[in-house]
PDB file of N, CA and C in Angstrom:
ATOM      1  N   UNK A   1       0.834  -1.165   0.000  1.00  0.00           N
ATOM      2  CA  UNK A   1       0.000   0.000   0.000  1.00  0.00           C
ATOM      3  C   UNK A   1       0.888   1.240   0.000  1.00  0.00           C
ATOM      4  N   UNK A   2       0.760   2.033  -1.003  1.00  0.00           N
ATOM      5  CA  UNK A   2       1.370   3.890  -0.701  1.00  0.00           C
ATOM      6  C   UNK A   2       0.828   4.585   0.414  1.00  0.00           C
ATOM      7  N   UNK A   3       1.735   4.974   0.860  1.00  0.00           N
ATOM      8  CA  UNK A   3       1.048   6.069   1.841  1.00  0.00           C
ATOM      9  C   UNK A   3       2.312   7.425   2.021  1.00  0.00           C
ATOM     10  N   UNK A   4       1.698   8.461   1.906  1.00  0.00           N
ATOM     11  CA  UNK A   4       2.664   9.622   2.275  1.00  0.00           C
ATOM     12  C   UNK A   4       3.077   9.499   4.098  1.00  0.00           C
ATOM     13  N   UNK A   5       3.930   9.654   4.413  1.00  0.00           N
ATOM     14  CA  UNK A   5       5.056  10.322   5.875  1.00  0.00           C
ATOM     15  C   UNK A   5       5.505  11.005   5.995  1.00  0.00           C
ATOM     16  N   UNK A   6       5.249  12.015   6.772  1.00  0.00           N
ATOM     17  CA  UNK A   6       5.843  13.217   6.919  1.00  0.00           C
ATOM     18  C   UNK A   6       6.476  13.665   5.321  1.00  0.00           C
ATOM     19  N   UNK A   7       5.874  13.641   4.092  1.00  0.00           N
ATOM     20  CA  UNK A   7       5.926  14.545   3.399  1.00  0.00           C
ATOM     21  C   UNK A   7       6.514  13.270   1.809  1.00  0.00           C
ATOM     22  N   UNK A   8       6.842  12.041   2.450  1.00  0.00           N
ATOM     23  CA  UNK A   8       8.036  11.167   1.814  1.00  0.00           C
ATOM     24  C   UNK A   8       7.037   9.629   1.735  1.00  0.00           C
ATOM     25  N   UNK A   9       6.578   9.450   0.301  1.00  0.00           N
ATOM     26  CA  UNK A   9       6.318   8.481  -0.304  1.00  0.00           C
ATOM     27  C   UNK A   9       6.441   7.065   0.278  1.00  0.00           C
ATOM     28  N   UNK A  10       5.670   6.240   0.449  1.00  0.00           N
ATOM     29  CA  UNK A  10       6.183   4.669   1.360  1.00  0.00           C
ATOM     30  C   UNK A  10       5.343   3.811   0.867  1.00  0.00           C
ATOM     31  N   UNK A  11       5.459   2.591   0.144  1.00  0.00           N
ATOM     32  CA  UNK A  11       5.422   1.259  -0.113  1.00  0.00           C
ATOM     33  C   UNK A  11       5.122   0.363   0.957  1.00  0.00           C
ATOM     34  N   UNK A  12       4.246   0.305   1.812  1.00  0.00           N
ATOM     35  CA  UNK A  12       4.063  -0.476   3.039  1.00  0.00           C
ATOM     36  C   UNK A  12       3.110  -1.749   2.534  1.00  0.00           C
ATOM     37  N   UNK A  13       3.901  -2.676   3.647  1.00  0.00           N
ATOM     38  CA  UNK A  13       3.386  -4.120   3.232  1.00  0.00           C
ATOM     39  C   UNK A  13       2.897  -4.893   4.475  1.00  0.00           C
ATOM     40  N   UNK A  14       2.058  -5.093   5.206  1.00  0.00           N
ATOM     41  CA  UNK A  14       1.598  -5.285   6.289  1.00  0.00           C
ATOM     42  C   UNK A  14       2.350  -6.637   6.782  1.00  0.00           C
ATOM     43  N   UNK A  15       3.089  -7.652   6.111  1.00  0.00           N
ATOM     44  CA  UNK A  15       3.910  -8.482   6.256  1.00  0.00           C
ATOM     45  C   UNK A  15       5.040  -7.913   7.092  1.00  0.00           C
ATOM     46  N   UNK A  16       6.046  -7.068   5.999  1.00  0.00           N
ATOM     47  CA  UNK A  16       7.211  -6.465   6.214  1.00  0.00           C
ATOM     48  C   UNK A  16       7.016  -5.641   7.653  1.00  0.00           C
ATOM     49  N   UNK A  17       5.894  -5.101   7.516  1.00  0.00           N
ATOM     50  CA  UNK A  17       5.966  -3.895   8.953  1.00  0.00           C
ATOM     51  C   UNK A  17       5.995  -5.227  10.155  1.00  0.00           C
ATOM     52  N   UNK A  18       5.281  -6.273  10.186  1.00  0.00           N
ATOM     53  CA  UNK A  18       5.322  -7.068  11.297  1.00  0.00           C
ATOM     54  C   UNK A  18       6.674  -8.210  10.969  1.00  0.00           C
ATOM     55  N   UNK A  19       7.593  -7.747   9.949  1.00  0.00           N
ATOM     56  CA  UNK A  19       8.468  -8.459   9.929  1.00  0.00           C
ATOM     57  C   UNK A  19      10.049  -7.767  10.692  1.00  0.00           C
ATOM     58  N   UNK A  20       9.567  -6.174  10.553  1.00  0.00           N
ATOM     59  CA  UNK A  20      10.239  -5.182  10.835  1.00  0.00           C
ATOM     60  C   UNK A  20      10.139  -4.838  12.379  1.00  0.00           C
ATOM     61  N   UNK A  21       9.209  -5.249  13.040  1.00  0.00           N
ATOM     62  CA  UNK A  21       9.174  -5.007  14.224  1.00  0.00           C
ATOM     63  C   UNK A  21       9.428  -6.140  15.571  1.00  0.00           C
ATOM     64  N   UNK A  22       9.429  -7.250  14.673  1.00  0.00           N
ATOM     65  CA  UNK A  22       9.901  -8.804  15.024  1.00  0.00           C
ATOM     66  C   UNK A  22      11.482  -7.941  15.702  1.00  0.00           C
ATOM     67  N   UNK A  23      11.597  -8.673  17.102  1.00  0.00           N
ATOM     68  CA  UNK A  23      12.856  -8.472  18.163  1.00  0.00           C
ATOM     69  C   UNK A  23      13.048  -6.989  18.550  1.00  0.00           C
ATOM     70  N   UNK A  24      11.865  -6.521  18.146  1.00  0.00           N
ATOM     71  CA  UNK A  24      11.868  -5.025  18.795  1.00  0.00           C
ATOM     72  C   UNK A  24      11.302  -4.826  20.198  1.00  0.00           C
ATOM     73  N   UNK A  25      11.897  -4.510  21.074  1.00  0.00           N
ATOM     74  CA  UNK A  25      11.307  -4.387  22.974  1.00  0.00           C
ATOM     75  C   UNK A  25      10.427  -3.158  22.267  1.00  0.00           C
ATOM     76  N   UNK A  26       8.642  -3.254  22.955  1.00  0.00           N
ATOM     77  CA  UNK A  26       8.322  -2.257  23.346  1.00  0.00           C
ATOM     78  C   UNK A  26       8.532  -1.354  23.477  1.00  0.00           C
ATOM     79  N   UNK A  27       8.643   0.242  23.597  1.00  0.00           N
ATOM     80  CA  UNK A  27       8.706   1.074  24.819  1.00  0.00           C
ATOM     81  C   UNK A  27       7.008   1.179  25.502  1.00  0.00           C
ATOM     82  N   UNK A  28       7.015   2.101  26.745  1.00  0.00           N
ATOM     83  CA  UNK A  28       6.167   2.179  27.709  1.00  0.00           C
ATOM     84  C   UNK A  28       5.189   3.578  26.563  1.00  0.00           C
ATOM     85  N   UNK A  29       4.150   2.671  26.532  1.00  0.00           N
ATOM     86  CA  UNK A  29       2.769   3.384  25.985  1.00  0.00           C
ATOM     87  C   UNK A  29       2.199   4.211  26.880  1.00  0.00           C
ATOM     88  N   UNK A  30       2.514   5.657  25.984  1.00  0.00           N
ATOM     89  CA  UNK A  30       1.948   6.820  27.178  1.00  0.00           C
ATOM     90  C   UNK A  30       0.987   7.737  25.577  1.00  0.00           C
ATOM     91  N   UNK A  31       0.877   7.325  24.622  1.00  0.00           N
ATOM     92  CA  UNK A  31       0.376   7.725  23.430  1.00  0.00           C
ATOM     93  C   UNK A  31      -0.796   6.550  22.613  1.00  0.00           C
ATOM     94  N   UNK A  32      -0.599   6.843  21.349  1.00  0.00           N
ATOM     95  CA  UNK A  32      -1.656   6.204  20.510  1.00  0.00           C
ATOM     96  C   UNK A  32      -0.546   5.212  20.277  1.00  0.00           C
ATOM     97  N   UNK A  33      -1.511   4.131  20.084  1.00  0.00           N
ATOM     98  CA  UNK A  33      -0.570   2.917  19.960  1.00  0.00           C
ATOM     99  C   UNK A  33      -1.044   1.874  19.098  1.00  0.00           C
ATOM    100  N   UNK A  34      -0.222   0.726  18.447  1.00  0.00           N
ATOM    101  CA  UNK A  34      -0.479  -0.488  17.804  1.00  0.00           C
ATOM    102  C   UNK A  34      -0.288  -1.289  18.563  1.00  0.00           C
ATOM    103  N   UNK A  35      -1.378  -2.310  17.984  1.00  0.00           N
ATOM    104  CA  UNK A  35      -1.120  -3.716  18.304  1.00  0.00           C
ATOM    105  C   UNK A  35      -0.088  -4.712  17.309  1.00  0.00           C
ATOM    106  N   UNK A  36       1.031  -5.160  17.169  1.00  0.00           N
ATOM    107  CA  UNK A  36       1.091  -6.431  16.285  1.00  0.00           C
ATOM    108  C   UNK A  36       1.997  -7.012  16.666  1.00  0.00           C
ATOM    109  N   UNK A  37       0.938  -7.938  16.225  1.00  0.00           N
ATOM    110  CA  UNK A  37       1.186  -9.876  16.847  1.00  0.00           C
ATOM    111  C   UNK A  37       0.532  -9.629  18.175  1.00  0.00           C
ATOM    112  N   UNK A  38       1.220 -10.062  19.097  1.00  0.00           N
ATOM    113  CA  UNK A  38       0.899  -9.798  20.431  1.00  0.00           C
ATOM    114  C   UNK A  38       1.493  -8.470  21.630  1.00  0.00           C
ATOM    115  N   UNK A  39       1.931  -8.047  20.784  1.00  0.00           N
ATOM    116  CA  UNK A  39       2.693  -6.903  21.367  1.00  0.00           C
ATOM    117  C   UNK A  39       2.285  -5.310  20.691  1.00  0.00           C
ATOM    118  N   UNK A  40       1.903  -4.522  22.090  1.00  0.00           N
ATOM    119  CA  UNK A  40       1.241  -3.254  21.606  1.00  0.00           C
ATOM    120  C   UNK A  40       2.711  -2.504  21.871  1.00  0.00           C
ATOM    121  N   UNK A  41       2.705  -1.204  20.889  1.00  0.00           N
ATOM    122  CA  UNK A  41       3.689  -0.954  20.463  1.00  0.00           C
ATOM    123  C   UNK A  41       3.381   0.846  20.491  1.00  0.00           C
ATOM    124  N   UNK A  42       3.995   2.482  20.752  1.00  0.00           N
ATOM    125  CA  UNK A  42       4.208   3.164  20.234  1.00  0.00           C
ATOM    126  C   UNK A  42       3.790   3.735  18.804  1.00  0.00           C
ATOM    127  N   UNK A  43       2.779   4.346  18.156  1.00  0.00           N
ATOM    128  CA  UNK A  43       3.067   4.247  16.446  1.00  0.00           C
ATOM    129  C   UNK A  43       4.002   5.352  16.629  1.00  0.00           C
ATOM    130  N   UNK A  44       4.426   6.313  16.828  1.00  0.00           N
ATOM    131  CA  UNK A  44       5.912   6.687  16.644  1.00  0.00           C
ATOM    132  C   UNK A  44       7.386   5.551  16.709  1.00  0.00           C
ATOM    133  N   UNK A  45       6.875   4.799  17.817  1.00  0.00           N
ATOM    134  CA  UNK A  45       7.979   4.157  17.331  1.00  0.00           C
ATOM    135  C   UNK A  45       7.922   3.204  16.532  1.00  0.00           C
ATOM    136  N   UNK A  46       7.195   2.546  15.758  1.00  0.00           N
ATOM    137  CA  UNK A  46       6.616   1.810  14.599  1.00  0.00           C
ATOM    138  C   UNK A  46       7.241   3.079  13.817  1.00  0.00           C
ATOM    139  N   UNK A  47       6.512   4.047  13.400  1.00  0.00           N
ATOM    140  CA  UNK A  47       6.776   4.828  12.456  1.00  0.00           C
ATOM    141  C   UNK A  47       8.378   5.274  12.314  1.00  0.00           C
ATOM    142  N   UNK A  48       9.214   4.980  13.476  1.00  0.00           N
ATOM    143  CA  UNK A  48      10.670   5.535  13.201  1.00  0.00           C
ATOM    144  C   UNK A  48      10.924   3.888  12.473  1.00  0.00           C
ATOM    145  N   UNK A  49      10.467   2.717  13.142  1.00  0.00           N
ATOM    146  CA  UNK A  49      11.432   1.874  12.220  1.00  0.00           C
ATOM    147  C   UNK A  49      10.918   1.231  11.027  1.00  0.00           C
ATOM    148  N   UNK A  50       9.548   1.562  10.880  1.00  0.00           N
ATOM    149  CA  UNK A  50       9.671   1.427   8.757  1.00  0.00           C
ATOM    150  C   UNK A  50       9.724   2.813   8.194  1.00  0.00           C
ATOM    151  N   UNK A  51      10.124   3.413   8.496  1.00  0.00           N
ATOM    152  CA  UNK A  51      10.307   4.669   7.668  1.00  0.00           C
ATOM    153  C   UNK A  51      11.787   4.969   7.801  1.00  0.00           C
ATOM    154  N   UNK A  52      12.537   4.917   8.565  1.00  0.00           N
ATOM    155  CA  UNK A  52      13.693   5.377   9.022  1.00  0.00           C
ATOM    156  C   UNK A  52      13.899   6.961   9.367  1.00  0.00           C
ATOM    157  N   UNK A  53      12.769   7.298   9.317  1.00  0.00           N
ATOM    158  CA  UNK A  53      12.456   8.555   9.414  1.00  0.00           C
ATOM    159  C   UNK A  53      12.346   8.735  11.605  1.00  0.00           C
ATOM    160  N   UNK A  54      13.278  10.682  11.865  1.00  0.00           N
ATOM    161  CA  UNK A  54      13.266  10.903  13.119  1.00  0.00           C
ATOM    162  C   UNK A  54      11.883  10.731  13.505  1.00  0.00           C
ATOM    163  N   UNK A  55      11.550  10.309  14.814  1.00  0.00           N
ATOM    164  CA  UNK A  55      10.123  10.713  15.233  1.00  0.00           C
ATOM    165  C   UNK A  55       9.318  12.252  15.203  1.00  0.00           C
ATOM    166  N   UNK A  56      10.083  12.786  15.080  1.00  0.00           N
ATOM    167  CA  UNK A  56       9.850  14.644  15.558  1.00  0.00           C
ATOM    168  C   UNK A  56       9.740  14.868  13.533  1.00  0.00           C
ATOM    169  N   UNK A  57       9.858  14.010  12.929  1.00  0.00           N
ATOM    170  CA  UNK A  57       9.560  14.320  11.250  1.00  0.00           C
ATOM    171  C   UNK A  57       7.450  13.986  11.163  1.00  0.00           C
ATOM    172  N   UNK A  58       7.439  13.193  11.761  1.00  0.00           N
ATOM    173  CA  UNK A  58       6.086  12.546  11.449  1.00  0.00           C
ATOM    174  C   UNK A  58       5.297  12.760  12.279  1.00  0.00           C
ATOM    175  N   UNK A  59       4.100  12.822  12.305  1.00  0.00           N
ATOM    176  CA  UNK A  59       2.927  12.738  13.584  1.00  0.00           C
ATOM    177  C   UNK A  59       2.626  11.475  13.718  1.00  0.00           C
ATOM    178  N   UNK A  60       1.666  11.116  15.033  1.00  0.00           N
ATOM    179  CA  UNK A  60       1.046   9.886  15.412  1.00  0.00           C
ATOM    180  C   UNK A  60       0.247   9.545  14.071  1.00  0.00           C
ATOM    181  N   UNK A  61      -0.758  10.622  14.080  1.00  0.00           N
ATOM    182  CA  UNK A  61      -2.321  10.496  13.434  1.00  0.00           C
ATOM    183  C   UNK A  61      -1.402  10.152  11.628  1.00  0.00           C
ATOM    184  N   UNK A  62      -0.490  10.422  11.237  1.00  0.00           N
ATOM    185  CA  UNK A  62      -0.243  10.113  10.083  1.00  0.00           C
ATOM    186  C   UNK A  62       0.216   8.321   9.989  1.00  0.00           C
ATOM    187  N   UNK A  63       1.123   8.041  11.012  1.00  0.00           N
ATOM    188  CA  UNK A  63       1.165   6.528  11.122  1.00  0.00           C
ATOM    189  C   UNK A  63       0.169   5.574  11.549  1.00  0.00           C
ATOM    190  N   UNK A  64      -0.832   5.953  12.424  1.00  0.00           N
ATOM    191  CA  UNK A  64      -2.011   5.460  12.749  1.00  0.00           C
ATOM    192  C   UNK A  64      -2.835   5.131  11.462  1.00  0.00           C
ATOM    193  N   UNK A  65      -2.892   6.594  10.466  1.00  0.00           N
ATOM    194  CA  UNK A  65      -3.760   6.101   9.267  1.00  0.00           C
ATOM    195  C   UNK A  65      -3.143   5.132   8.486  1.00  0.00           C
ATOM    196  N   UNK A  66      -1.965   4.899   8.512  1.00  0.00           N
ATOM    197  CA  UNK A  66      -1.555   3.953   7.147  1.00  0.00           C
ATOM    198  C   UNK A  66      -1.640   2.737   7.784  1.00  0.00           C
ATOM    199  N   UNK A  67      -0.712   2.560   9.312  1.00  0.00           N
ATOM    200  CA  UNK A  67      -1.242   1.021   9.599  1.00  0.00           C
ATOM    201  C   UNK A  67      -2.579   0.845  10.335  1.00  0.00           C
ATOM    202  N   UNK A  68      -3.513   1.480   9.917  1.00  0.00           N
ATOM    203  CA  UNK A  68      -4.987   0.898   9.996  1.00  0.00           C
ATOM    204  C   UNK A  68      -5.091   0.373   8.812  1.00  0.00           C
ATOM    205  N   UNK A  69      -5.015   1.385   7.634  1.00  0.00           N
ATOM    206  CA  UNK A  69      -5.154   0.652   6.270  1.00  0.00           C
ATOM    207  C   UNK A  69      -4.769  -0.402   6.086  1.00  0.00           C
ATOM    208  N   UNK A  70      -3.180  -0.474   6.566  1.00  0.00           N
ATOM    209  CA  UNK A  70      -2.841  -2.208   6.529  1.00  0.00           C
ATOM    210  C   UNK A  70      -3.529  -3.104   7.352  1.00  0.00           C
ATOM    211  N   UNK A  71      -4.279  -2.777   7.895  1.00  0.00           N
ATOM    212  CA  UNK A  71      -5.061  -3.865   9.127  1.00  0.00           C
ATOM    213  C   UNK A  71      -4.512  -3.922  10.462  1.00  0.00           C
ATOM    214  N   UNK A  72      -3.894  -3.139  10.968  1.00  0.00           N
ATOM    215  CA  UNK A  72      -3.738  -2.809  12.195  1.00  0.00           C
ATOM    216  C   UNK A  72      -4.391  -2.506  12.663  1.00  0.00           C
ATOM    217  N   UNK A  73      -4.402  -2.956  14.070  1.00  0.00           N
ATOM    218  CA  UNK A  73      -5.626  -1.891  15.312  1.00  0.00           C
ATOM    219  C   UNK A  73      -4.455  -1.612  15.809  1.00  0.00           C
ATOM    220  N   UNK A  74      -5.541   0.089  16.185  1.00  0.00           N
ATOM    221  CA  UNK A  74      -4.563   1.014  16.535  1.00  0.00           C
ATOM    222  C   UNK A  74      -5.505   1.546  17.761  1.00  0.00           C
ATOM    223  N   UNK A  75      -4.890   1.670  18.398  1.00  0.00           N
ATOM    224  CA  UNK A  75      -5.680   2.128  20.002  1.00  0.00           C
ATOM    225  C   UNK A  75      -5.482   3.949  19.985  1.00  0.00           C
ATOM    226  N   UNK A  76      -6.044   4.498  20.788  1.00  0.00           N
ATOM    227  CA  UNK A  76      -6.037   6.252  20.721  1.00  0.00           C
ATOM    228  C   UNK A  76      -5.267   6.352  22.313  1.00  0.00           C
ATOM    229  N   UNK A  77      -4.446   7.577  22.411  1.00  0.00           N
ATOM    230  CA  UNK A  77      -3.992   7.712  23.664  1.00  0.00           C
ATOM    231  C   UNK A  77      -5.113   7.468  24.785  1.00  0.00           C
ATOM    232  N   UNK A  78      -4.601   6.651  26.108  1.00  0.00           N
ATOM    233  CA  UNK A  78      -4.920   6.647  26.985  1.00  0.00           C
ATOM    234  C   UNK A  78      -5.396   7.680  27.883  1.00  0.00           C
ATOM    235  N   UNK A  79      -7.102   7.900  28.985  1.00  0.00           N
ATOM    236  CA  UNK A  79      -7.200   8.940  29.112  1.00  0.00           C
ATOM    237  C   UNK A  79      -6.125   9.163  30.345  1.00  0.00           C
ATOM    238  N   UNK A  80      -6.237  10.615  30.628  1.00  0.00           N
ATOM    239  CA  UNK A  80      -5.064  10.817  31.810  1.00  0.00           C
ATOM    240  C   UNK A  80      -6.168  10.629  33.145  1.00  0.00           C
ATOM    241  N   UNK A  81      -5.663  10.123  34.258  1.00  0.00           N
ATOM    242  CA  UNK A  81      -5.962   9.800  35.775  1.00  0.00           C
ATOM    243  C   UNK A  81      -6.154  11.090  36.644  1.00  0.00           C
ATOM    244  N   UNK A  82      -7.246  11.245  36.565  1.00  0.00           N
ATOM    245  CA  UNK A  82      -7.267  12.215  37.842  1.00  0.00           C
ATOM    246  C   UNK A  82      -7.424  12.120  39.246  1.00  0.00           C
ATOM    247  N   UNK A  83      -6.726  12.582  39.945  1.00  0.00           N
ATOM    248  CA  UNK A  83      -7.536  11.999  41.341  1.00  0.00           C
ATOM    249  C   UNK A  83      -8.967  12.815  41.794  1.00  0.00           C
ATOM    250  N   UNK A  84      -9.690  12.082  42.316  1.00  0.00           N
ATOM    251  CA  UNK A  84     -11.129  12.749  43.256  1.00  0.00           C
ATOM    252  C   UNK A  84     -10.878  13.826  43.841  1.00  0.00           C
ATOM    253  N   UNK A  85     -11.734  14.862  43.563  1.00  0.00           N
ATOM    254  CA  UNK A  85     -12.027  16.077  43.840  1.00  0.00           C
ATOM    255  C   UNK A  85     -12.594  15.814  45.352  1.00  0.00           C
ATOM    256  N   UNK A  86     -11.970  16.108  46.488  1.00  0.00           N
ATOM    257  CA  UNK A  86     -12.421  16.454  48.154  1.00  0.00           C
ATOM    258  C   UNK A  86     -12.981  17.225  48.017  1.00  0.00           C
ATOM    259  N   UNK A  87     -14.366  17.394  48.978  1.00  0.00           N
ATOM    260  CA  UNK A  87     -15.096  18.388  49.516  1.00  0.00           C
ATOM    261  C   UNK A  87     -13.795  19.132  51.207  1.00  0.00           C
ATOM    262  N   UNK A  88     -14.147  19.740  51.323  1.00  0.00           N
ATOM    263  CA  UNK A  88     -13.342  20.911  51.785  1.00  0.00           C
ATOM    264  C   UNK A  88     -13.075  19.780  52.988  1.00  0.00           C
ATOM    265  N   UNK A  89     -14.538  19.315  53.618  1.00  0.00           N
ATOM    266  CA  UNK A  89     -14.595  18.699  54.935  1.00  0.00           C
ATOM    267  C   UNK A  89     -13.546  17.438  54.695  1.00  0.00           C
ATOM    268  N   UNK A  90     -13.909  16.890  53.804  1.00  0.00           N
ATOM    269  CA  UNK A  90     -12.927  15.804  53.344  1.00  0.00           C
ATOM    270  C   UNK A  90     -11.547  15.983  52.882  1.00  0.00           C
ATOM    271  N   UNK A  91     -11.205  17.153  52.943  1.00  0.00           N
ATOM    272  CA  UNK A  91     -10.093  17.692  52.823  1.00  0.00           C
ATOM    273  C   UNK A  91      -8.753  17.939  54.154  1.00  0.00           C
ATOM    274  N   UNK A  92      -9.914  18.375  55.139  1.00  0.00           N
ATOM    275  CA  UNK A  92      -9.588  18.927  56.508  1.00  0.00           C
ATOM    276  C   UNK A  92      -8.896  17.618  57.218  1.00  0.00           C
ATOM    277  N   UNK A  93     -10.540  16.413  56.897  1.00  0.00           N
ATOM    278  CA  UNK A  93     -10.318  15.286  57.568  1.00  0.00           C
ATOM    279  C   UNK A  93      -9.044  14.289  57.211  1.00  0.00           C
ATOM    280  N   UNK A  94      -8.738  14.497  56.207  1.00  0.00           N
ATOM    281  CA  UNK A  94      -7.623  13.534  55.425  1.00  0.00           C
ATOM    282  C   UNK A  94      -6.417  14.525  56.186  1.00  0.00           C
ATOM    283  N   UNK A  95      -6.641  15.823  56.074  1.00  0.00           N
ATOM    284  CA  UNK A  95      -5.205  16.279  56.768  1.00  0.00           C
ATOM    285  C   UNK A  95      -4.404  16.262  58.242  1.00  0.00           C
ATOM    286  N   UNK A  96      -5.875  15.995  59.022  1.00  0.00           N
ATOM    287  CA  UNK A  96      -5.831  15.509  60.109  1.00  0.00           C
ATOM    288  C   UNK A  96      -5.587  13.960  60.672  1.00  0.00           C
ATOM    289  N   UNK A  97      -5.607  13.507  59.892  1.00  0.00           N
ATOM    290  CA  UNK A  97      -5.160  11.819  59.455  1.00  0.00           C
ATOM    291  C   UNK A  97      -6.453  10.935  60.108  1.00  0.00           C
ATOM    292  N   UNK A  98      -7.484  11.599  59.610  1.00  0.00           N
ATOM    293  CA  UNK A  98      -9.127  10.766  59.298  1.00  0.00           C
ATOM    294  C   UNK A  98      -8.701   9.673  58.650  1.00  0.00           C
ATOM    295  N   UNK A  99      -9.578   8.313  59.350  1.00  0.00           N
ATOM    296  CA  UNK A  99     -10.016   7.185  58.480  1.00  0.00           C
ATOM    297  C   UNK A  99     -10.845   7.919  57.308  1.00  0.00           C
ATOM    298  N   UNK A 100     -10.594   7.245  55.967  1.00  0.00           N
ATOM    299  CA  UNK A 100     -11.547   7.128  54.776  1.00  0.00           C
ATOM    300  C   UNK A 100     -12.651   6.365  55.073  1.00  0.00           C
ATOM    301  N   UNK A 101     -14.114   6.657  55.204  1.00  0.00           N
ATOM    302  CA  UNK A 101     -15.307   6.123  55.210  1.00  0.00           C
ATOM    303  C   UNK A 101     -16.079   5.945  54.200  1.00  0.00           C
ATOM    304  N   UNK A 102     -16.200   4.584  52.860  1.00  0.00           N
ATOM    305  CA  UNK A 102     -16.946   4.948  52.160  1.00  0.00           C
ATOM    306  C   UNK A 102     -18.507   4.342  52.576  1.00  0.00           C
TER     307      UNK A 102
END
């Protein structure tokens, strides 16, 4: 399949990309990410190693679209964790080293 990258023409083969990522460690998924084979993966860092292209050349949303096309699932960043909003009283009490009562 063609697909443009950051500006630069690519020949992608949904074989090769999971042949290309064969003995590659993970890194820690804090973004949009792939699945392949059994291992979820970075698409920046997918996208640095079939393209050979820097990460800071390409966006997520541009590698996400091409390996969907190839049949990838592609997951969307994770939402961020907030902690629970205290009411004031519950605020006081936690600072005073209150048991939590739910």
């Amino acid at each position: 399949m063609r697909c443009v990258i950051a500006r630069f023409p690519f020949d992608l083969v949904k074989s090769d990309v999971q042949q290309s990522m064969k003995g590659i460690k993970p890194e820690p998924v804090t973004g949009e990410s792939v699945t392949i084979g059994r291992r979820t993966f970075p698409v920046k860092q997918v996208g640095e190693v079939i393209t050979g292209q820097d990460r800071r050349d390409f966006t997520a949303g541009e590698v996400t679209r091409a390996l969907t096309r190839l049949g990838f699932t592609c997951h969307t960043a994770p939402a961020p964790v907030r902690p629970p909003v205290l009411t004031p009283v519950e605020t006081a009490s936690a600072q005073l080293g209150a048991a939590a009562h739910d």
